[in-house]
Protein backbone atom coordinates (compact mmCIF):
# COMPACT_ATOMS: atom_id res chain seq x y z
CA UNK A 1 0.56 8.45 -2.20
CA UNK A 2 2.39 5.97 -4.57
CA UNK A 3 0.23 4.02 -7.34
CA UNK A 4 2.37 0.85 -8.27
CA UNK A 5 0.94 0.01 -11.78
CA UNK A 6 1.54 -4.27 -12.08
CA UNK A 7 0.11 -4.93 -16.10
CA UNK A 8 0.42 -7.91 -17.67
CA UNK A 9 0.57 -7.88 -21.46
CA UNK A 10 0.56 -10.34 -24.32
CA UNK A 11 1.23 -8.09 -27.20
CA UNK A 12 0.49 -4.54 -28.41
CA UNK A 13 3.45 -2.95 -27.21
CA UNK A 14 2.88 0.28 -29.03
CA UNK A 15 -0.38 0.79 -26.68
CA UNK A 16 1.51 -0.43 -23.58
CA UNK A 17 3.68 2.59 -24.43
CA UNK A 18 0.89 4.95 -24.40
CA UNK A 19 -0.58 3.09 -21.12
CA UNK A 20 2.59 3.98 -19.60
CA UNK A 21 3.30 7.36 -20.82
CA UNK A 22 -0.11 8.76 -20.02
CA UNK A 23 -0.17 7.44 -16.66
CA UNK A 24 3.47 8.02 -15.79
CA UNK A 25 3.88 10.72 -13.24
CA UNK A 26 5.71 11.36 -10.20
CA UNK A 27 5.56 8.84 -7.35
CA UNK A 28 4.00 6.62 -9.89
CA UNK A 29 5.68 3.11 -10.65
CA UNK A 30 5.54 0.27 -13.57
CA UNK A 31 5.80 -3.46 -13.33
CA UNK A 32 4.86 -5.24 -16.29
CA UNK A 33 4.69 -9.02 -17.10
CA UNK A 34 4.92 -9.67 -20.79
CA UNK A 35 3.22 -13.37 -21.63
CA UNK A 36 6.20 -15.41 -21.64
CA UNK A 37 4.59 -17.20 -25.11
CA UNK A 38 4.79 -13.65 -26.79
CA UNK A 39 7.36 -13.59 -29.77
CA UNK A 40 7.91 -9.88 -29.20
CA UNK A 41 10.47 -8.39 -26.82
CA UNK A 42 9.59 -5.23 -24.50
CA UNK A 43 11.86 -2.86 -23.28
CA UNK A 44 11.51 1.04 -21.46
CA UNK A 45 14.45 2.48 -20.88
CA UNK A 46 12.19 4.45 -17.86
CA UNK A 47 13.91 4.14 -14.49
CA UNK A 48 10.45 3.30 -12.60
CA UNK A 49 9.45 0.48 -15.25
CA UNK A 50 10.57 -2.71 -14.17
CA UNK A 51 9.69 -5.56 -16.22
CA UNK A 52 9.56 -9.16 -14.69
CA UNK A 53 12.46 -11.37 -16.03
CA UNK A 54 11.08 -14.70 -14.79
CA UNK A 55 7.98 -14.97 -16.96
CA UNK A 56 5.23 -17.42 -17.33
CA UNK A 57 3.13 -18.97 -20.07
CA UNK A 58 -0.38 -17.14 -19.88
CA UNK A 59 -3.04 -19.93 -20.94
CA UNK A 60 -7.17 -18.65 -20.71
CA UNK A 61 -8.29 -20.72 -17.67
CA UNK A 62 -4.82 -21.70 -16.39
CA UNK A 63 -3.21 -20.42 -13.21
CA UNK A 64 -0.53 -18.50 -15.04
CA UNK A 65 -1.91 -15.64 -14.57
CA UNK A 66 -2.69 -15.59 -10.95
CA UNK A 67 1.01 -16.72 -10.82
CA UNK A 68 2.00 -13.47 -13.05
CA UNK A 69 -0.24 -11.46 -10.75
CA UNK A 70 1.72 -13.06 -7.53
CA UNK A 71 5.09 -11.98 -9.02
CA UNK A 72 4.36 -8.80 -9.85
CA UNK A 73 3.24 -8.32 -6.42
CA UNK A 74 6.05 -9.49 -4.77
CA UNK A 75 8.35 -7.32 -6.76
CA UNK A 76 6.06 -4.24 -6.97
CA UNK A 77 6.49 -4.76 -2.82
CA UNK A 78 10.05 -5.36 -2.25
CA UNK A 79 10.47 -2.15 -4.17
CA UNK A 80 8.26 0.31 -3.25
CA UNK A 81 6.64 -1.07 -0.10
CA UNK A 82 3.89 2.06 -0.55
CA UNK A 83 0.42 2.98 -1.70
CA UNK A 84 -1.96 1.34 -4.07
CA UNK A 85 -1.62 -1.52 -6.19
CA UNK A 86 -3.64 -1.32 -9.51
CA UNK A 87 -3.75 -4.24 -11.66
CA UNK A 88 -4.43 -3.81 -15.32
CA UNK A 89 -4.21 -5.44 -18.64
CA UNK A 90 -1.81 -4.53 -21.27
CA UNK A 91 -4.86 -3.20 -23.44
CA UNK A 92 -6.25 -0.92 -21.11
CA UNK A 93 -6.59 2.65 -21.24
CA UNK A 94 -7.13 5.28 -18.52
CA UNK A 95 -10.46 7.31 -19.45
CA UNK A 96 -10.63 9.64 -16.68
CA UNK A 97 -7.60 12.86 -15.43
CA UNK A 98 -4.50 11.28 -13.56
CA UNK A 99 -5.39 14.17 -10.88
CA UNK A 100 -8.64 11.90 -10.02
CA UNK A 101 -7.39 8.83 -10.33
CA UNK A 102 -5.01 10.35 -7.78
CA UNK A 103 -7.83 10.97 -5.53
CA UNK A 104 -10.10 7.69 -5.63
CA UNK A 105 -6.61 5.96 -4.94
CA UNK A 106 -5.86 8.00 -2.03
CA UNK A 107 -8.01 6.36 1.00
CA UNK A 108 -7.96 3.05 2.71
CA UNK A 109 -10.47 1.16 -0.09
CA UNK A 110 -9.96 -2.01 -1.78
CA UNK A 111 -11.47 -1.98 -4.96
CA UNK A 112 -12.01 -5.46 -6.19
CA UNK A 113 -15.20 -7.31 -7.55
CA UNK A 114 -15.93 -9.32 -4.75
CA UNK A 115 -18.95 -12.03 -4.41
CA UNK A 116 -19.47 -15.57 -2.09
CA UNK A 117 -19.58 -18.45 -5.00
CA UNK A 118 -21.81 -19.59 -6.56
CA UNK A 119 -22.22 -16.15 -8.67
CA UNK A 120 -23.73 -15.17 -11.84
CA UNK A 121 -21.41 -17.21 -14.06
CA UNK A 122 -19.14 -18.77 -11.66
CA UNK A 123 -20.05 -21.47 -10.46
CA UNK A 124 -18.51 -23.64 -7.55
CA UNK A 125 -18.30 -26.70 -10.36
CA UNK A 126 -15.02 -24.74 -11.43
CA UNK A 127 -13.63 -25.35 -8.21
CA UNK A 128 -14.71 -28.68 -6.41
CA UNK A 129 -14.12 -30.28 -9.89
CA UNK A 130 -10.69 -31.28 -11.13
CA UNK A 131 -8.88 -29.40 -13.57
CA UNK A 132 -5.43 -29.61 -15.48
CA UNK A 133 -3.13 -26.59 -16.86
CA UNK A 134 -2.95 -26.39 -20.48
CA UNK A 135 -3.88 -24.59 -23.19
CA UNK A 136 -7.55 -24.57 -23.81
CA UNK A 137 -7.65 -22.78 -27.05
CA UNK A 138 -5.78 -25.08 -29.15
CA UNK A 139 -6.32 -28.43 -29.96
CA UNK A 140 -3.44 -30.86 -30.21
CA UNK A 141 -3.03 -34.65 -28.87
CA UNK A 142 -2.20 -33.47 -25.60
CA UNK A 143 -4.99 -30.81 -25.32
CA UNK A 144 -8.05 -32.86 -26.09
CA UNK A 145 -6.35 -35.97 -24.03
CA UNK A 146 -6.24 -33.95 -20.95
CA UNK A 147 -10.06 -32.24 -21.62
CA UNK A 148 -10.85 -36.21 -21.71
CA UNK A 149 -9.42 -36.59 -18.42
CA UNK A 150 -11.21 -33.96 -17.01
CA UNK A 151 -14.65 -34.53 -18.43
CA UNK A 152 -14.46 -38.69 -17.25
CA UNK A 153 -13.90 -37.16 -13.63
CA UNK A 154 -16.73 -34.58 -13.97
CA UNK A 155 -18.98 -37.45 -15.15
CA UNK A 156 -17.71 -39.83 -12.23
CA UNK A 157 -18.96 -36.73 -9.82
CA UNK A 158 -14.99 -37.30 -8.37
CA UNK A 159 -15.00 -34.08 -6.55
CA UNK A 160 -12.15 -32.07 -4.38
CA UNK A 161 -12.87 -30.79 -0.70
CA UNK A 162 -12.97 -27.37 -1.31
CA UNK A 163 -10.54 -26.24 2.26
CA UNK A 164 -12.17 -22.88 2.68
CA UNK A 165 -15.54 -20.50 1.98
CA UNK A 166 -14.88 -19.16 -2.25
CA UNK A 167 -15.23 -15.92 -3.00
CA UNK A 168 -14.95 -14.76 -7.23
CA UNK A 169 -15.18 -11.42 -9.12
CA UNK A 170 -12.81 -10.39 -12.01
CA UNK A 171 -9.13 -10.58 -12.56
CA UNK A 172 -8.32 -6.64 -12.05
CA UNK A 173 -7.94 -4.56 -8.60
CA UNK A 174 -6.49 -1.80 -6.91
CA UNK A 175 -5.30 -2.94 -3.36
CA UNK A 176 -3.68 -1.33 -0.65
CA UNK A 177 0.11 -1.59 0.88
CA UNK A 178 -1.46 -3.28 4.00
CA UNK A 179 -3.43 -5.50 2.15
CA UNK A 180 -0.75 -7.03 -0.48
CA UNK A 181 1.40 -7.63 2.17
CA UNK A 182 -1.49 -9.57 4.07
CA UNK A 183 -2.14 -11.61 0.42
CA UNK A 184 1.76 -12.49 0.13
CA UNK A 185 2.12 -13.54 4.00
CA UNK A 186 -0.79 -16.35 3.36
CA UNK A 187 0.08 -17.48 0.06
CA UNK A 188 3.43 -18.12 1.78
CA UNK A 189 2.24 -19.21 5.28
CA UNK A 190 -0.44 -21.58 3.85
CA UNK A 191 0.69 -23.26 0.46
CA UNK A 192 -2.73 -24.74 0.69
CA UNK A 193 -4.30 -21.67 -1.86
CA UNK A 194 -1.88 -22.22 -4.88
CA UNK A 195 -2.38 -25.96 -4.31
CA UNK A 196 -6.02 -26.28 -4.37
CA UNK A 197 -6.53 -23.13 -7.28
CA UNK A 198 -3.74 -24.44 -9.97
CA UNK A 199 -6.29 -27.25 -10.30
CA UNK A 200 -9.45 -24.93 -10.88
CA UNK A 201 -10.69 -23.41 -14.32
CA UNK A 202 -10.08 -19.67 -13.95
CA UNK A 203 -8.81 -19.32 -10.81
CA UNK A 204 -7.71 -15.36 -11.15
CA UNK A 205 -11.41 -14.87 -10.76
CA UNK A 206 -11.02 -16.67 -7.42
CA UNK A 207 -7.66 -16.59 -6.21
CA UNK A 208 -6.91 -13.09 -4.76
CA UNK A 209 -11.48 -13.02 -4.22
CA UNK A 210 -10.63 -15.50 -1.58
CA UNK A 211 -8.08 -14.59 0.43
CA UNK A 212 -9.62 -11.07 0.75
CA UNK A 213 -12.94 -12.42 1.49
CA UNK A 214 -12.17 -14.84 4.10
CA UNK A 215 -10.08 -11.69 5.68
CA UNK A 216 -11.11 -8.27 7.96
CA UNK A 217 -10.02 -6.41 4.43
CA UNK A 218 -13.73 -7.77 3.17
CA UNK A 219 -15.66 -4.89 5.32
CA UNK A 220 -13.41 -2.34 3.17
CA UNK A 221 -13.54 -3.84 -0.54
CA UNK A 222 -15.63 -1.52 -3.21
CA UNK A 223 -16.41 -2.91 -6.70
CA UNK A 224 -13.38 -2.40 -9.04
CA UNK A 225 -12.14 0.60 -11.28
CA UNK A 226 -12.13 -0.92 -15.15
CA UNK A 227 -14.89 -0.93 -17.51
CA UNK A 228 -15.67 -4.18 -19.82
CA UNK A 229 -17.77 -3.87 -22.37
CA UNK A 230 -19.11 -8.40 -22.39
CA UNK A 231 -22.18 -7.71 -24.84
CA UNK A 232 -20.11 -8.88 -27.92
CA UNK A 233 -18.96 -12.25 -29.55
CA UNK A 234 -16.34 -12.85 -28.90
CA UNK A 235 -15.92 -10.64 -26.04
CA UNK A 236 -14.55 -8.60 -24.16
CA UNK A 237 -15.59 -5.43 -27.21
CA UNK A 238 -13.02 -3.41 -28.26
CA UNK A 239 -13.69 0.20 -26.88
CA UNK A 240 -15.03 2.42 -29.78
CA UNK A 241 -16.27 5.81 -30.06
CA UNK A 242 -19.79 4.86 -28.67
CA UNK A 243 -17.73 3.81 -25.55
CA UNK A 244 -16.65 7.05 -25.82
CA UNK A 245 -19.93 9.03 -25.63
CA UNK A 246 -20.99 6.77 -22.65
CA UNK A 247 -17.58 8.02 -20.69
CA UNK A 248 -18.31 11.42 -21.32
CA UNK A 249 -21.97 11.02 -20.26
CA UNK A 250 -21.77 8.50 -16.90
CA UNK A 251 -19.31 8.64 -14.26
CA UNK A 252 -21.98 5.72 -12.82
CA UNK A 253 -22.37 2.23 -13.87
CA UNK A 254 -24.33 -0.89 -13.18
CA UNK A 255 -22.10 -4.42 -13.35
CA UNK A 256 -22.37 -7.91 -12.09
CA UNK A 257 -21.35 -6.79 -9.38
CA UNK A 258 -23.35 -2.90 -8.37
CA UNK A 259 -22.66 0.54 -9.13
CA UNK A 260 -18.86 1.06 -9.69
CA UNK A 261 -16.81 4.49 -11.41
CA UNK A 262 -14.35 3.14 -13.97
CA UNK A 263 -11.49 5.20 -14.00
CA UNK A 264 -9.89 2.57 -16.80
CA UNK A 265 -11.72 1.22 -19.96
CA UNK A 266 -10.45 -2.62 -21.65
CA UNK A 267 -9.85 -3.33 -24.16
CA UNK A 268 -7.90 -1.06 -26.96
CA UNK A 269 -5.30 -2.41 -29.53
CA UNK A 270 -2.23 -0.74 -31.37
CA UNK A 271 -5.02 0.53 -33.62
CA UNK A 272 -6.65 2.60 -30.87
CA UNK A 273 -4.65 5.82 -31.64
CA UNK A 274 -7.37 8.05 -32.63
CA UNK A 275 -9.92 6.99 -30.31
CA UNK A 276 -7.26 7.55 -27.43
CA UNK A 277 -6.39 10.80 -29.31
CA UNK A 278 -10.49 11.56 -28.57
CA UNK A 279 -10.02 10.43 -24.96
CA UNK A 280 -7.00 12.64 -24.07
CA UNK A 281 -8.81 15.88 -26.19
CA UNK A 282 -12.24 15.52 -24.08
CA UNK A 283 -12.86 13.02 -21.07
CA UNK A 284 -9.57 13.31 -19.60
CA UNK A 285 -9.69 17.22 -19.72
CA UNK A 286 -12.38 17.41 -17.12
CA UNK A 287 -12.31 16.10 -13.44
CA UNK A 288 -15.56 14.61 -12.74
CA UNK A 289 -17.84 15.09 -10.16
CA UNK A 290 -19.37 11.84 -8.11
């Protein structure tokens, strides 16, 4: 079985290393998308790291990255054309043995966070209202003339048909071969998905949810593999050593979304080298039992 590792990164390149070197094995493949924004430049002289040359601007809310996400797909399977396809953040951090991730992504499960909208915190108002791509998190002329736009149309009520049933979760998965390919033939047979989601607030919680859920791969999906820590301001927490006694105690926990088994934490930094250190000395010594 082939695990095709797509991670898109902003910054922290000395953890991306470690991402990579820990989980690089054999039969085990890289794709990375660095933020196209990102002043730094990242390069692995690894022979099963291929790094996307045709980047995009990541913007919080924007459909960049469900665009990233749709590249690294398409490369990851022109390439290899195999296995699973785990999606993961340049700040994450395996927390469990490569032997069992090995074995939970081995069968025919698709583990993605999965609900109908409206959900706990997504509401359908971020997809029959109309929204523009730009970057939220600054404020220039341009930003705050375009959040004008969009707040006149909200209060107007000028709504979008919404073309098909939503489904949301969170941005990151671990798909099959058989299902990626599915994904990739109807974002190219019906152009009607990027249309309608490039003008929706945070569509990677949406995108990939809906195709899957209006699909026979629904009956097979399981709640994802990462664990977010969303109790902080600002969130998501940065993983610290109390994380760390929670890992080694529970291989179970409760989300949004059920039970899942994290197999991945989010997020670490380039100052995470001790804590990792911890990680590799004791919870990823011992296989765990479920």
């Amino acid at each position: 079985m082939k695990i095709n590792y797509l991670i898109i990164a902003h910054n922290n390149f000395h953890h991306l290393n470690s991402l990579i070197e820990t989980l690089d094995e054999e039969n085990v493949n890289f794709f990375i998308h660095i933020d196209k924004k990102s002043k730094q430049q990242y390069q692995s002289n690894k022979s099963n790291v291929h790094i996307i040359s045709d980047r995009v601007k990541l913007y919080w809310g924007s459909f960049g990255v469900v665009e990233a996400t749709l590249k690294l797909l398409r490369l990851a399977q022109s390439t290899i054309n195999d296995g699973y396809y785990c999606l993961l953040s340049g700040v994450d951090y395996p927390i469990r043995p490569n032997s069992y991730i090995k074995k939970v992504l081995s069968g025919d499960i698709e583990y993605i966070n999965i609900l109908p909208a409206p959900a706990p915190c997504k509401p359908m108002s971020r997809f029959e209202y109309y929204y523009l791509n730009y970057d939220r998190r600054v404020k220039t002329f341009f930003s705050i003339a375009l959040r004008i736009m969009e707040r006149v149309m909200i209060l107007l009520k000028i709504k979008r048909a919404v073309p098909f049933k939503i489904f949301v979760g969170s941005a990151w998965f671990a798909l099959t071969n058989n299902c990626v390919k599915y994904i990739l033939n109807e974002v190219e047979q019906n152009p009607m998905y990027v249309r309608f989601f490039k003008n929706s607030i945070i569509p990677d919680e949406a995108f990939f949810q809906t195709i899957i859920g209006d699909s026979s791969f629904l009956s097979k999906t399981q709640t994802n593999l990462t664990y977010t820590d969303w109790s902080t301001i600002p969130s998501p927490a940065i993983i610290n050593e109390t994380h760390l006694d929670l890992f080694i105690k529970q291989l179970e926990f409760v989300g949004s979304y059920g039970k899942y088994y994290p197999i991945f934490a989010r997020k670490f930094n380039d100052d995470s080298e001790l804590l990792i250190q911890k990680i590799e000395d004791t919870i990823r010594k011992t296989i765990p039992r479920q």
